[in-house]
C-alpha atoms as a PDB file:
ATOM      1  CA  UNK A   1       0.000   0.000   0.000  1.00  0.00           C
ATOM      2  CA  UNK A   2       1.341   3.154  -1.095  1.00  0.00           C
ATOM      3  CA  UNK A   3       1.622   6.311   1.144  1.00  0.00           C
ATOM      4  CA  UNK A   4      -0.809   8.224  -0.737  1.00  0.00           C
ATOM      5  CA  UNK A   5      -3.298   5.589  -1.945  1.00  0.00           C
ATOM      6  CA  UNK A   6      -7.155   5.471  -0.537  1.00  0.00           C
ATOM      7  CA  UNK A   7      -8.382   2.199   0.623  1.00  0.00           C
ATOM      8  CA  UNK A   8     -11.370   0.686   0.399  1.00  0.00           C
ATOM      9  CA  UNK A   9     -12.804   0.507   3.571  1.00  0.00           C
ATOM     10  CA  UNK A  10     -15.590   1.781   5.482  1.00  0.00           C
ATOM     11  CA  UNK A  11     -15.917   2.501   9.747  1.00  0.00           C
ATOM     12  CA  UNK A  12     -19.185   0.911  10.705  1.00  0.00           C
ATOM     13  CA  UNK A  13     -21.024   3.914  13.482  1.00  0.00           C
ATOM     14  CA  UNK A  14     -18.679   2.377  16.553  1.00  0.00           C
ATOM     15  CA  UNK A  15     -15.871   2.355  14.749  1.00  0.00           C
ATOM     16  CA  UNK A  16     -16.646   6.249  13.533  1.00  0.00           C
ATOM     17  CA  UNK A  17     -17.201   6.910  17.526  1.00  0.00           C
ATOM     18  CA  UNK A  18     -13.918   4.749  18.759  1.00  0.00           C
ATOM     19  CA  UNK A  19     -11.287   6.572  16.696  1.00  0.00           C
ATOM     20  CA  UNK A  20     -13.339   9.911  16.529  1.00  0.00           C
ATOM     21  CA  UNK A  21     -10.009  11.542  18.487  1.00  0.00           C
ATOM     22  CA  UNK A  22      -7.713  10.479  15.576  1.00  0.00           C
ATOM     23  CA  UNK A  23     -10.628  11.405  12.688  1.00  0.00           C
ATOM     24  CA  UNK A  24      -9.763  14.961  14.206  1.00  0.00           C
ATOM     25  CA  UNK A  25      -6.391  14.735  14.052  1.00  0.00           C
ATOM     26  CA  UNK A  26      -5.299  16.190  10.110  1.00  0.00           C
ATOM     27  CA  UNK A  27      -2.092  13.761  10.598  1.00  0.00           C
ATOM     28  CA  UNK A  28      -4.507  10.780  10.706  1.00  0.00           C
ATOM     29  CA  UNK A  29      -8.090  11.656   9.908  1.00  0.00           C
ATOM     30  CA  UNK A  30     -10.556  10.008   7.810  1.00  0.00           C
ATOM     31  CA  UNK A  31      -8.055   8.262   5.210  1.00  0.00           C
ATOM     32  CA  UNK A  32      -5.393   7.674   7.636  1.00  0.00           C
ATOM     33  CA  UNK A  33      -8.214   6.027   9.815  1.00  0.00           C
ATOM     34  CA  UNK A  34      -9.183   3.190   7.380  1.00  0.00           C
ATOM     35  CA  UNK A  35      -5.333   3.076   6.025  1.00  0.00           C
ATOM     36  CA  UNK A  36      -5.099   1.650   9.604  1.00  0.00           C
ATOM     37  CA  UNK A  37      -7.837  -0.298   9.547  1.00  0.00           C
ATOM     38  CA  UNK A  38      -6.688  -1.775   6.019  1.00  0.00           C
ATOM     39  CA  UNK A  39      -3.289  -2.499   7.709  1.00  0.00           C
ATOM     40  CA  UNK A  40      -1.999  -5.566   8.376  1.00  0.00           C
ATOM     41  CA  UNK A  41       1.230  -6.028  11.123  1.00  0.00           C
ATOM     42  CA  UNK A  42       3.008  -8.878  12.769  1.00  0.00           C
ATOM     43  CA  UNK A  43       4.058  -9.147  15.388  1.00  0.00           C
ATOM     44  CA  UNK A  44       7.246 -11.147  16.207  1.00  0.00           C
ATOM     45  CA  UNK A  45       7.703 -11.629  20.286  1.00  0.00           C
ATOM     46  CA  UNK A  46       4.925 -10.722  22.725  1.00  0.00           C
ATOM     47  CA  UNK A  47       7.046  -9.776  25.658  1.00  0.00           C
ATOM     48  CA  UNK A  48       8.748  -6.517  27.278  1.00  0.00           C
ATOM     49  CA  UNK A  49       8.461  -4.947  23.972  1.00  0.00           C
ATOM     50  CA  UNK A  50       5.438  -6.680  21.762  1.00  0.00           C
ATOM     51  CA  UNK A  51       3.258  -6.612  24.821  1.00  0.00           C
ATOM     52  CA  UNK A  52       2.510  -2.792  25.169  1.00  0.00           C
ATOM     53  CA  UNK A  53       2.522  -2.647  21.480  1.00  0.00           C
ATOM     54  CA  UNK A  54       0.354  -4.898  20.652  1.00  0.00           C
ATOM     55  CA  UNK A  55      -2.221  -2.898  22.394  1.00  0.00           C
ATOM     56  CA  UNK A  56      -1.325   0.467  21.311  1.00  0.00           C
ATOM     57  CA  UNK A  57      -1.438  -1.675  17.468  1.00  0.00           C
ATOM     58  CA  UNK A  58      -5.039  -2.220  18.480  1.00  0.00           C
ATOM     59  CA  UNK A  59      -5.963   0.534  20.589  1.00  0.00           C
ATOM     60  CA  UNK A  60      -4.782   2.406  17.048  1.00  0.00           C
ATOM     61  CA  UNK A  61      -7.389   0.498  15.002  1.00  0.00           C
ATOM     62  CA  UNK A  62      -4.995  -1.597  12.584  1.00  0.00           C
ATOM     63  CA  UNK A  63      -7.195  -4.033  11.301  1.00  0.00           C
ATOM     64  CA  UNK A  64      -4.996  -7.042  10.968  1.00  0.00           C
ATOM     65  CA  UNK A  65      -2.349  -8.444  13.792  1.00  0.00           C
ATOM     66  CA  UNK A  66      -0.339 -11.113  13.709  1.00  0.00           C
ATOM     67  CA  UNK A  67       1.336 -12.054  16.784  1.00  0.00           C
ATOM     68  CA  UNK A  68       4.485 -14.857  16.547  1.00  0.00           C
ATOM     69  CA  UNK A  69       5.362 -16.146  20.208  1.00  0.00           C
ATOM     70  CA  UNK A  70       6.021 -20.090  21.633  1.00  0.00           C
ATOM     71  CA  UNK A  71       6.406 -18.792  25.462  1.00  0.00           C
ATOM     72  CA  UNK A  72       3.620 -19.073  27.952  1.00  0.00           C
ATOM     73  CA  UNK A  73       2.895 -15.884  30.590  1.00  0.00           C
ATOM     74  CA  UNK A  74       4.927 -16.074  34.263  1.00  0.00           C
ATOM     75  CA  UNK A  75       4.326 -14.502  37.043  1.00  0.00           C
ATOM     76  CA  UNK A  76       7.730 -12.367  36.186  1.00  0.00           C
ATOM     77  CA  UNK A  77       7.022 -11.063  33.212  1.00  0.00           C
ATOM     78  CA  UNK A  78       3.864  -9.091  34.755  1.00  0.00           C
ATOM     79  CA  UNK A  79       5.080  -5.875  35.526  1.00  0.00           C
ATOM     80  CA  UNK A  80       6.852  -5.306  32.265  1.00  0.00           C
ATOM     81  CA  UNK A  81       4.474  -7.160  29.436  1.00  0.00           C
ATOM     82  CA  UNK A  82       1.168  -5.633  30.254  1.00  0.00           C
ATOM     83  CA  UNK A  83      -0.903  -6.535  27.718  1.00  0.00           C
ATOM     84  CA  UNK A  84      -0.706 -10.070  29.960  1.00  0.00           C
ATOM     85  CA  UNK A  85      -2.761 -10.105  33.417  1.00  0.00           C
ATOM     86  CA  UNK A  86      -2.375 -12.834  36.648  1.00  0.00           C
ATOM     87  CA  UNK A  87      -5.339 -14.768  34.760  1.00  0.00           C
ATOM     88  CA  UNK A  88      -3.211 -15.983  32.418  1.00  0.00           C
ATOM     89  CA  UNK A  89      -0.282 -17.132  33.933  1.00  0.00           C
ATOM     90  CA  UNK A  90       1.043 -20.771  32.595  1.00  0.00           C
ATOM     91  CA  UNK A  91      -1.152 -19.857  28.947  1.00  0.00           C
ATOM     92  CA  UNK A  92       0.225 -19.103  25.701  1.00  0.00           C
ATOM     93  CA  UNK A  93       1.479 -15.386  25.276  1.00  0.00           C
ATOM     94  CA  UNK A  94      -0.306 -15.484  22.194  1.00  0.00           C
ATOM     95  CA  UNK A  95      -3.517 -16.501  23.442  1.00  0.00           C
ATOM     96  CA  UNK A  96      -3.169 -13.953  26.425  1.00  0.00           C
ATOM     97  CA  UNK A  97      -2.211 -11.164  23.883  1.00  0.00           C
ATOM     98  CA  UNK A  98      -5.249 -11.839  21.440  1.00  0.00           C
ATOM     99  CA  UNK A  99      -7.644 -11.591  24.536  1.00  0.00           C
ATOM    100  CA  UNK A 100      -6.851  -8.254  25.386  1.00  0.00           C
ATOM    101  CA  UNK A 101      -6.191  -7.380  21.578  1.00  0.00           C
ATOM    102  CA  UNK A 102     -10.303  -8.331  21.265  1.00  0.00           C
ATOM    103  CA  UNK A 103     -10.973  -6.376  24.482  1.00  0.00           C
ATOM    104  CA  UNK A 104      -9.345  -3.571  23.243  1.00  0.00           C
ATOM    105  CA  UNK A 105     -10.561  -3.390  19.566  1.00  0.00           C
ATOM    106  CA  UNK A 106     -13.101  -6.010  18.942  1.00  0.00           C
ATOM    107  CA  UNK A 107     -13.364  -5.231  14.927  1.00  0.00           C
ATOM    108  CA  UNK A 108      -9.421  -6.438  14.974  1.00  0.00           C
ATOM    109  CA  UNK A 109      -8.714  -9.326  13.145  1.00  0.00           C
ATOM    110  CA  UNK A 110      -6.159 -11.273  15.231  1.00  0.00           C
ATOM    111  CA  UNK A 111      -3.730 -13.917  13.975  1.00  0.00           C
ATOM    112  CA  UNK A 112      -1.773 -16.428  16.530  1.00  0.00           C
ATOM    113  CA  UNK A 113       1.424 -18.484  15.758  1.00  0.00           C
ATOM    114  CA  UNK A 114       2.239 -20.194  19.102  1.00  0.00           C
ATOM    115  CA  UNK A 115       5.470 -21.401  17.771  1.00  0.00           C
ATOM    116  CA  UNK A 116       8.709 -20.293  17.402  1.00  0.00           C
ATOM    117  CA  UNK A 117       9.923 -18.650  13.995  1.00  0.00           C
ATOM    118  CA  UNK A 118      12.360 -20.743  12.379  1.00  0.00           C
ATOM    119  CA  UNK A 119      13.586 -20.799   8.518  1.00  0.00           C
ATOM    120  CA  UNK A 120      10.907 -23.313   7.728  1.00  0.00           C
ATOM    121  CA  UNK A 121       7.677 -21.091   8.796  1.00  0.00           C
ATOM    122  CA  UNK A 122       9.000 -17.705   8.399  1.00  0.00           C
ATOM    123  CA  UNK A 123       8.308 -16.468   4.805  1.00  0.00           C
ATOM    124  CA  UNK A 124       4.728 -18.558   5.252  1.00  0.00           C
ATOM    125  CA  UNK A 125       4.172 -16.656   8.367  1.00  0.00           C
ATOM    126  CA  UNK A 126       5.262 -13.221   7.099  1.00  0.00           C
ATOM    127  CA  UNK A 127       4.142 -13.484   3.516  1.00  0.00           C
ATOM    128  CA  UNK A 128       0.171 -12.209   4.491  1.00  0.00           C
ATOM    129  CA  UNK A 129       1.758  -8.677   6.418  1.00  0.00           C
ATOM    130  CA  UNK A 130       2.542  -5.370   5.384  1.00  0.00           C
ATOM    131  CA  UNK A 131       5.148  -4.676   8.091  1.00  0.00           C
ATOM    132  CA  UNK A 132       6.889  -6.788  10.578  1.00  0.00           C
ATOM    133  CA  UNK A 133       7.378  -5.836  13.831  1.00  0.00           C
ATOM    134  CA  UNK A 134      10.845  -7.599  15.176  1.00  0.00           C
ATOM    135  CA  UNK A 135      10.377  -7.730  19.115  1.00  0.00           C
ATOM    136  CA  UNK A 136      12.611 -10.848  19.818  1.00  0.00           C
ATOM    137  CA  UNK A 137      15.165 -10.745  22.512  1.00  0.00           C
ATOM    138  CA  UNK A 138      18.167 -12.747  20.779  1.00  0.00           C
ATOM    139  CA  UNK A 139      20.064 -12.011  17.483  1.00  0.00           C
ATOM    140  CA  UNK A 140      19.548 -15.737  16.120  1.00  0.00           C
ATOM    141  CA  UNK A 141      15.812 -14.386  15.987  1.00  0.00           C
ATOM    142  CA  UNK A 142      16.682 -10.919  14.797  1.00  0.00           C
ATOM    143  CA  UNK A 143      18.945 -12.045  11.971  1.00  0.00           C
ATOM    144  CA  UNK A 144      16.045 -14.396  10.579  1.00  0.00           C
ATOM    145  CA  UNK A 145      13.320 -11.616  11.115  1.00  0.00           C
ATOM    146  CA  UNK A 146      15.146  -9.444   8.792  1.00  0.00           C
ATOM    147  CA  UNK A 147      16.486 -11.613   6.041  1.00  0.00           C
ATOM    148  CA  UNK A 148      12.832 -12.939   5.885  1.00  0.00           C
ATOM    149  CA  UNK A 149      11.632  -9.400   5.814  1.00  0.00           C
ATOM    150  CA  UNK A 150      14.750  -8.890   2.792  1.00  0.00           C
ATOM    151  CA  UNK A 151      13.911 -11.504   0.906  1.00  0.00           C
ATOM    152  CA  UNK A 152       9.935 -10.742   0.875  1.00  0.00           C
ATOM    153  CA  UNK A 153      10.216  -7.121   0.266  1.00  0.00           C
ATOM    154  CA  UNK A 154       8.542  -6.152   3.882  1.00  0.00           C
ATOM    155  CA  UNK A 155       9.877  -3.385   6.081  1.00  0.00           C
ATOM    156  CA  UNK A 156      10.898  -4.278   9.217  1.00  0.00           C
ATOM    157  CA  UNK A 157      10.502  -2.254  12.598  1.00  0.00           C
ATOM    158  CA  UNK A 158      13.103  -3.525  15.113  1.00  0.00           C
ATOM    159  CA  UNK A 159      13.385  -2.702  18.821  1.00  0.00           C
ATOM    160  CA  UNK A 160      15.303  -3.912  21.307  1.00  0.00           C
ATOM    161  CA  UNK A 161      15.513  -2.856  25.103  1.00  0.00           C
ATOM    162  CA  UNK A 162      18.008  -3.378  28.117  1.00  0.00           C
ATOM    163  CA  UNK A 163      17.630  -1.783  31.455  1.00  0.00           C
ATOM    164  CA  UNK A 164      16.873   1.390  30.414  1.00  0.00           C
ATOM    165  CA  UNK A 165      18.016   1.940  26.661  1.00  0.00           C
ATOM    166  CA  UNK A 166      16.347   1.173  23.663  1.00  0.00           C
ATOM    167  CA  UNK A 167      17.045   1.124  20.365  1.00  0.00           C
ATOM    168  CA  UNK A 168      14.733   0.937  17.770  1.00  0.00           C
ATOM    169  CA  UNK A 169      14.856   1.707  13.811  1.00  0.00           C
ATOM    170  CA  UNK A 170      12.772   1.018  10.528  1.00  0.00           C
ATOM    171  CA  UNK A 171      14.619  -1.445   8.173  1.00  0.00           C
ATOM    172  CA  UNK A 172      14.009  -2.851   4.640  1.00  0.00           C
ATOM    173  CA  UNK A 173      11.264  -0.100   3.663  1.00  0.00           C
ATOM    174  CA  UNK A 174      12.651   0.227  -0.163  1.00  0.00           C
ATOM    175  CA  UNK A 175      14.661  -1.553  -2.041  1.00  0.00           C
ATOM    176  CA  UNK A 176      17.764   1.074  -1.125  1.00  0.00           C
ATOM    177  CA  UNK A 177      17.174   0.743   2.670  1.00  0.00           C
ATOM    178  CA  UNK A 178      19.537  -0.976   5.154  1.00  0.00           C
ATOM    179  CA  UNK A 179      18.639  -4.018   6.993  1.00  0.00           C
ATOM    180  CA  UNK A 180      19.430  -5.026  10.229  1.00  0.00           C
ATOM    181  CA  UNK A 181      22.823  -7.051   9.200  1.00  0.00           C
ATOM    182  CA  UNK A 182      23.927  -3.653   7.364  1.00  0.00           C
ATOM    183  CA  UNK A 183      23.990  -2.338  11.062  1.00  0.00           C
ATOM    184  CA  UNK A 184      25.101  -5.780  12.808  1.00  0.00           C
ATOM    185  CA  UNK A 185      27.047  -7.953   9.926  1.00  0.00           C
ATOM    186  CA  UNK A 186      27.546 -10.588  12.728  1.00  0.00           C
ATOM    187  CA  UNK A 187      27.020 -11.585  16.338  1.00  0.00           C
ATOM    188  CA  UNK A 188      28.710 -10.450  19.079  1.00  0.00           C
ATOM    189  CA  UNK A 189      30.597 -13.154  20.598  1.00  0.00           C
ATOM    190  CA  UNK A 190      28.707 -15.281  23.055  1.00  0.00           C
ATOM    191  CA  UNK A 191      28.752 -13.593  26.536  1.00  0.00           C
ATOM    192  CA  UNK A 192      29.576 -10.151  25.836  1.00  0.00           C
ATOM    193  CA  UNK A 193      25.811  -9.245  25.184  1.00  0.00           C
ATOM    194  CA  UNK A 194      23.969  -8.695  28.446  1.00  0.00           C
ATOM    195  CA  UNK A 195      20.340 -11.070  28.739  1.00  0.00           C
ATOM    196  CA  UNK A 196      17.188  -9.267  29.305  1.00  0.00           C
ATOM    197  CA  UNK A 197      16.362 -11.484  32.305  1.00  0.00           C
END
């Protein structure tokens, strides 16, 4: 989807009520609105850094999510990944994050993939997005996010978070943009990377 092309889409009444702050806004309003809605975004990683935007996705009004996780909610991870709640503990991440998606923004269309990405699901499970999201918390992931995103032709939108820094860029969104290995060709060796638990 082009920047400048209309979609065809329409807001039912609710819809027109739910996002009547943005319909105000000139940034967004009524074509920006359904360019949203007409949007599709995956989600890689529902954790410290998918979790609160996953709901900001839906609170937003993108139509389509796709959320990519094989981890199940623990009591730890609750006061950082808040789209996740105490009623979920021991469930799929996925299954927690598309409850609240629903709660949020019940005209979302939610996609899960409780399963790790690997090399044989990737380009299946990207293919169907606009934009990828890459919230993963390890380079093996990272690396495979964006040389799926490469070879597809998707932009990628990778964060990463430790402590308190963050990093976070747009990859891949023409053919002339860098991707993530243009920024890291390799690895750092094992160990001098700090983990995120």
């Amino acid at each position: 989807m082009g920047l400048h092309e209309t979609v065809d889409v329409d807001l039912s009444p609710v819809e027109l009520e739910r996002f009547s702050r943005h319909l105000t806004l000139p940034e967004v309003g009524m074509i920006g609105q359904k360019r949203l809605k007409a949007a599709s975004v995956l989600c890689v990683g529902s954790g410290g850094l998918g979790s609160p935007l996953l709901l900001y996705l839906a609170a937003a009004g993108v139509g389509h999510i796709g959320i990519v996780d094989f981890d199940v909610v623990e009591l730890s991870n609750l006061q950082r990944q808040v789209i996740h709640g105490t009623s979920w503990v021991g469930q799929a991440k996925t299954d927690s994050a598309r409850a609240r998606i629903l709660e949020i923004n019940p005209h979302c269309q939610v996609d899960v993939y409780e399963k790790a990405l690997r090399r044989d699901n990737a380009f299946e499970i990207i293919q169907p997005y606009d934009i990828v999201c890459d919230c993963t918390d390890n380079f093996p992931s990272r690396y495979l996010v964006n040389d799926a995103c490469v070879l597809l032709g998707k932009p990628s939108i990778y964060g990463s978070i430790h402590r308190f820094e963050g990093q976070a860029t747009v990859f891949n969104l023409d053919a002339e943009s860098p991707n993530y290995r243009d920024l890291v060709a390799e690895p750092p060796p094992a160990g001098l990377v700090p983990s995120c638990v």
